[in-house]
C-alpha atoms as a PDB file:
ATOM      1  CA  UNK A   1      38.688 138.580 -28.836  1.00  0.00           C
ATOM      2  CA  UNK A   2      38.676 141.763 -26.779  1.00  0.00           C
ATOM      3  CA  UNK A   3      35.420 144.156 -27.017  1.00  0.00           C
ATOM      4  CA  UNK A   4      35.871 145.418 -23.104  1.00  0.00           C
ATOM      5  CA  UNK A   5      35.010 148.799 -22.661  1.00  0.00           C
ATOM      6  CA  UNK A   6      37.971 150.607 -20.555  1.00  0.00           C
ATOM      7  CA  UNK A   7      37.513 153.365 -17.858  1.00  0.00           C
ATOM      8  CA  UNK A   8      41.174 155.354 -18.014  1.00  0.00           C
ATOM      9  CA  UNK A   9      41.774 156.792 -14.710  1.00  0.00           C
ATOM     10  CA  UNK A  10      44.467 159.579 -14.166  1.00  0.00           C
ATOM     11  CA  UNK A  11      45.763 162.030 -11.825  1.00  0.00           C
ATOM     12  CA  UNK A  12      45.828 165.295 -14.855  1.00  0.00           C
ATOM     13  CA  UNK A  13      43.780 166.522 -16.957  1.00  0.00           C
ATOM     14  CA  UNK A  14      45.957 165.683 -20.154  1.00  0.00           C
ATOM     15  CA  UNK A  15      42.817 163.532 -21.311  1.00  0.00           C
ATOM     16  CA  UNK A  16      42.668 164.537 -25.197  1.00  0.00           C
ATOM     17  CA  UNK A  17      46.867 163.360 -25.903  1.00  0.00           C
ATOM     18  CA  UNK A  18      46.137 160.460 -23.332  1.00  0.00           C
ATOM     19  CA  UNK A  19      43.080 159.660 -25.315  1.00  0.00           C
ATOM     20  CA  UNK A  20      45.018 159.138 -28.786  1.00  0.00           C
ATOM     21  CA  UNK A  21      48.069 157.702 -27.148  1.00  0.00           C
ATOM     22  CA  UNK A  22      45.995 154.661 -25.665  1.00  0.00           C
ATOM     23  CA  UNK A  23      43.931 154.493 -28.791  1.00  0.00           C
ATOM     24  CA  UNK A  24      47.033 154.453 -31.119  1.00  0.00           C
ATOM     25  CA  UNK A  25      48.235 151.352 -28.873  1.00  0.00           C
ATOM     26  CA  UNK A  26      45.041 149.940 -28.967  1.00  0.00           C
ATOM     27  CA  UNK A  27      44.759 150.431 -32.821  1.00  0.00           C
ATOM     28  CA  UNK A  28      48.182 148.762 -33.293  1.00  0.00           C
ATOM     29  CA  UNK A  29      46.863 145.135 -31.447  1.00  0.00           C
ATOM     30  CA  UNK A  30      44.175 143.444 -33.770  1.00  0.00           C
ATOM     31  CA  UNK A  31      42.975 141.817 -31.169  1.00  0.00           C
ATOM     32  CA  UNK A  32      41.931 144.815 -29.566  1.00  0.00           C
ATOM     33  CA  UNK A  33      40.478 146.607 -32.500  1.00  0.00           C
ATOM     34  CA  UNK A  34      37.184 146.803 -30.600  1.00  0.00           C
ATOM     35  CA  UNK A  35      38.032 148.071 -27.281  1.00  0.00           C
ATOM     36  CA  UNK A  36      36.512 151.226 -27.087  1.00  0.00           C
ATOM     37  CA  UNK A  37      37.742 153.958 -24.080  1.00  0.00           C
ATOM     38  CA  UNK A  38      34.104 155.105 -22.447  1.00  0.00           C
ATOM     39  CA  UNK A  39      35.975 157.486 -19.664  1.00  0.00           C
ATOM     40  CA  UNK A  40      38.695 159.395 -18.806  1.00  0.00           C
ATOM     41  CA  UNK A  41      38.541 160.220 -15.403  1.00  0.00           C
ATOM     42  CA  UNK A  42      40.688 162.378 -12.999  1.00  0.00           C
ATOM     43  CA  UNK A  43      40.663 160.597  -9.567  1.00  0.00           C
ATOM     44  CA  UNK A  44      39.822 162.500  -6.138  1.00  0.00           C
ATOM     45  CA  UNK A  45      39.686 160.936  -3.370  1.00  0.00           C
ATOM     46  CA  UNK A  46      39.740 162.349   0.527  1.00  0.00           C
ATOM     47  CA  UNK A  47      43.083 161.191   0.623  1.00  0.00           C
ATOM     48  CA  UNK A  48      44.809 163.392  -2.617  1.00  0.00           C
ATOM     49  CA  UNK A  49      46.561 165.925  -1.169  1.00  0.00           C
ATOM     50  CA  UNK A  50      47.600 163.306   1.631  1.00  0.00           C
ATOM     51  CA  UNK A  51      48.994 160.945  -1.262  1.00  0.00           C
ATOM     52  CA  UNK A  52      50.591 164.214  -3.405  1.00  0.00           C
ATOM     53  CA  UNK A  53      52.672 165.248  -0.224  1.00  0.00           C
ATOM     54  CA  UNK A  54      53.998 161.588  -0.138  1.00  0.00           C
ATOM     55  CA  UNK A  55      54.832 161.178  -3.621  1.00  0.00           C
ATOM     56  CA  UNK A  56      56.813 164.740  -3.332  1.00  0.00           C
ATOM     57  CA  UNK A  57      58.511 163.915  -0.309  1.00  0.00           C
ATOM     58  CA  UNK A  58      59.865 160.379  -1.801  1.00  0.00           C
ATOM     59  CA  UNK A  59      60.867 161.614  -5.152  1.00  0.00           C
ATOM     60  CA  UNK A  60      62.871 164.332  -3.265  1.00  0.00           C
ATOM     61  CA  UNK A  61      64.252 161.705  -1.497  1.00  0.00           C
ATOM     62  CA  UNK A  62      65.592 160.339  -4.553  1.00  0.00           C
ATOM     63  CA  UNK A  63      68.867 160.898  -6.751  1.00  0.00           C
ATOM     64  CA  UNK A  64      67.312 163.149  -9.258  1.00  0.00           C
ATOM     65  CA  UNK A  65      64.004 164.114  -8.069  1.00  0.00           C
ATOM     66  CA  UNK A  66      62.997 165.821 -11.025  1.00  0.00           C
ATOM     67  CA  UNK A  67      63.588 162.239 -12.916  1.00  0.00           C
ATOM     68  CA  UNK A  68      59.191 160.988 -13.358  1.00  0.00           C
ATOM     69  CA  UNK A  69      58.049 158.955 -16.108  1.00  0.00           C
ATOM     70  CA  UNK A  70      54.245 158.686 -16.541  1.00  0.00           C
ATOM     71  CA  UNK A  71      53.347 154.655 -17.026  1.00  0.00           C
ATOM     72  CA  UNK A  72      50.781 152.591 -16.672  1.00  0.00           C
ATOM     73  CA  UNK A  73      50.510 150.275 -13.666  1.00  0.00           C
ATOM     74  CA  UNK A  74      50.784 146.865 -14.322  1.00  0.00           C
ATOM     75  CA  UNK A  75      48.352 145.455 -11.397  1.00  0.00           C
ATOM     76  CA  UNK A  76      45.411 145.798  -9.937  1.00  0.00           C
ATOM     77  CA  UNK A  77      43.637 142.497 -10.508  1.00  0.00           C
ATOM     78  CA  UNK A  78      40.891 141.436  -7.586  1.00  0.00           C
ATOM     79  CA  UNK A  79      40.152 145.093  -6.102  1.00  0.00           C
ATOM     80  CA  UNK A  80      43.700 146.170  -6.075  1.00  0.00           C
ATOM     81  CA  UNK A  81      43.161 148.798  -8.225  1.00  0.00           C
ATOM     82  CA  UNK A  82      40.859 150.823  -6.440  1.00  0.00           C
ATOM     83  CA  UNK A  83      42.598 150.293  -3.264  1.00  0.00           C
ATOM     84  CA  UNK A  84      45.377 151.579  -4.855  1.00  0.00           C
ATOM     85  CA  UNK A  85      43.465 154.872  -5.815  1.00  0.00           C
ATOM     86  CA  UNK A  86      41.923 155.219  -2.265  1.00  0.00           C
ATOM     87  CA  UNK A  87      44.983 154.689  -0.216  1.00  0.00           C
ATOM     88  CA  UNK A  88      47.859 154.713  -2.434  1.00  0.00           C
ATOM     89  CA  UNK A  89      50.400 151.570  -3.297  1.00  0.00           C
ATOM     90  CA  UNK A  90      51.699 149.898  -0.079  1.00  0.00           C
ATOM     91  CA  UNK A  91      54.316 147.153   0.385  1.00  0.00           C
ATOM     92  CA  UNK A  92      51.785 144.053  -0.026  1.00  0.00           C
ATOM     93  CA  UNK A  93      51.622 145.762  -4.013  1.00  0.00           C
ATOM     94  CA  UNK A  94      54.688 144.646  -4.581  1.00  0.00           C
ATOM     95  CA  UNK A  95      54.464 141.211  -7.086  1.00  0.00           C
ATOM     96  CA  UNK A  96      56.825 138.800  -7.923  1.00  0.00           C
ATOM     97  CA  UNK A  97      57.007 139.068 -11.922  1.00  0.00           C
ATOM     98  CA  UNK A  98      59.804 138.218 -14.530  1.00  0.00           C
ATOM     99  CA  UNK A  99      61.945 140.415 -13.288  1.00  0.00           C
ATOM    100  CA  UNK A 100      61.634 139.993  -9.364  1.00  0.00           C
ATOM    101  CA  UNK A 101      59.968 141.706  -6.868  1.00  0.00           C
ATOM    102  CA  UNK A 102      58.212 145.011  -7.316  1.00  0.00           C
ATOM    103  CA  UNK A 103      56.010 146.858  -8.981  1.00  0.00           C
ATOM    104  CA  UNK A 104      55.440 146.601 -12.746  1.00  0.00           C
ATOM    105  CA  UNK A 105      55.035 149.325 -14.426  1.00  0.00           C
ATOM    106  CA  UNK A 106      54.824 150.132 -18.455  1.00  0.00           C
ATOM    107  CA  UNK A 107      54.553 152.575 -20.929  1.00  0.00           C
ATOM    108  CA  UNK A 108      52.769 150.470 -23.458  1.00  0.00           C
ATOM    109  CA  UNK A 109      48.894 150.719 -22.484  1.00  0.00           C
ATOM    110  CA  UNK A 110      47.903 147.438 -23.961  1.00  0.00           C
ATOM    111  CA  UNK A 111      50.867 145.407 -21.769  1.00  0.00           C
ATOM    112  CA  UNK A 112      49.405 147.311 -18.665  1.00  0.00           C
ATOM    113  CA  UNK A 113      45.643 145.752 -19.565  1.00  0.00           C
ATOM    114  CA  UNK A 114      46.520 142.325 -19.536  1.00  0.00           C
ATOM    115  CA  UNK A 115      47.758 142.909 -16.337  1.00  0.00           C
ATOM    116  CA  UNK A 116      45.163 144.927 -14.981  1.00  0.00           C
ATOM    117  CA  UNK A 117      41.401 144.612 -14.048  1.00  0.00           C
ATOM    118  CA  UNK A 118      39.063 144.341 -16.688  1.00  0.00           C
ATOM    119  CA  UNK A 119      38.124 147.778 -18.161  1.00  0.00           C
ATOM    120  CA  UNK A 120      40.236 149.559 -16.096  1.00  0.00           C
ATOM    121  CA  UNK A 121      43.856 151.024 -16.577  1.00  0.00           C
ATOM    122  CA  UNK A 122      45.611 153.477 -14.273  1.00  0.00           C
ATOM    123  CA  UNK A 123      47.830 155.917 -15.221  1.00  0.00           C
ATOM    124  CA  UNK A 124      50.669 157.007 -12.712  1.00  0.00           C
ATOM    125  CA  UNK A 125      53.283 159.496 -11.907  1.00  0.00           C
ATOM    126  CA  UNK A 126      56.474 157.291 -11.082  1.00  0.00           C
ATOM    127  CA  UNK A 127      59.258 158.779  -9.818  1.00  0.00           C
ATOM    128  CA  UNK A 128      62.407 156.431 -10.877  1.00  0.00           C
ATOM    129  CA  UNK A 129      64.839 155.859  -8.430  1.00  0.00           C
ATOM    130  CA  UNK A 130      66.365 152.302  -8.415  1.00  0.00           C
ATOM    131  CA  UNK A 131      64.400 151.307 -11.089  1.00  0.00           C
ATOM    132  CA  UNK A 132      66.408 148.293 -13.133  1.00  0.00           C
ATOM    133  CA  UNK A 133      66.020 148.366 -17.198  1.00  0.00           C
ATOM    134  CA  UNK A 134      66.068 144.178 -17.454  1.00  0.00           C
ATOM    135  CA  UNK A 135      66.201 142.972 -21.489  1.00  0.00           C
ATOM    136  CA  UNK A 136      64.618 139.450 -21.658  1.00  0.00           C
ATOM    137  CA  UNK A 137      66.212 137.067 -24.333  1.00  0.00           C
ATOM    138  CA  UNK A 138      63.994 133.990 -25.491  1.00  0.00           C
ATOM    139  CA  UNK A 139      64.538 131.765 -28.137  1.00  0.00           C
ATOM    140  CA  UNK A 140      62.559 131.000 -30.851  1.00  0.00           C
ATOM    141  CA  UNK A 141      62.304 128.629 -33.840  1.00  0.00           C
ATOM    142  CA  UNK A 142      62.759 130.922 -35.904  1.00  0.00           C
ATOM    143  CA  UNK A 143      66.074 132.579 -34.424  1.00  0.00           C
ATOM    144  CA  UNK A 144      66.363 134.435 -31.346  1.00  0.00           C
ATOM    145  CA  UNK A 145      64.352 138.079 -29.924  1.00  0.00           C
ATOM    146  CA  UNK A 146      64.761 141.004 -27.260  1.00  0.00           C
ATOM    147  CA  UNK A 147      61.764 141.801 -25.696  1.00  0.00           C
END
């Protein structure tokens, strides 16, 4: 049973549609009925406009640089996150998940928190570039699922 209280941090100030859209996901999880958001938060660090010319400079790089999803980061366990916020992702972020190596990113809120500290979630500009859509087939008693 979940009754953490969450600390949203994010890099706009689109707080009251974030707001809903992470309580509507919450809402739909029973077991997460309780969770209640505390703070949104924009984050600022020394390092911003550092980060922000980095971020332009890759997605430019890419195919269609105008092609950014916002999604939660799926990460940040053991300090990671905050890291993260201070410095920016680096190659040691990347994970070996499901689906390989990389970074994990959603756009379901609740996936991102059971990957992510406690009481903390992290909203991110992504800028897709070889990103791979992978559909996961399991079988279950009862017949078989895409998830």
């Amino acid at each position: 049973h979940h009754t953490d209280n969450v600390v949203i941090m994010i890099g706009e100030e689109e707080f009251i549609d974030l707001e809903d859209e992470i309580r509507s996901a919450i809402c739909a999880v029973p077991s997460y009925k309780s969770i209640r958001i505390t703070s949104i938060e924009k984050q600022n660090t020394e390092k911003q406009a550092v980060l922000q010319n980095v971020y332009k400079a890759r997605c430019n790089a890419l195919r269609d640089p105008n092609m950014t999803m916002k999604l939660y980061y799926c990460g940040g366990k053991g300090g990671t996150l905050h890291r993260v916020l201070k410095e920016g992702f680096q190659p040691k972020d990347m994970v070996v998940g499901d689906f390989g190596v990389g970074m994990y990113f959603t756009q379901n809120p609740v996936r991102a928190m059971q990957y992510s500290e406690p009481g903390l979630l992290l909203q991110c500009d992504v800028g897709i570039g070889m990103a791979e859509s992978v559909l996961k087939w399991i079988k279950l008693e009862i017949g078989t699922c895409r998830i």
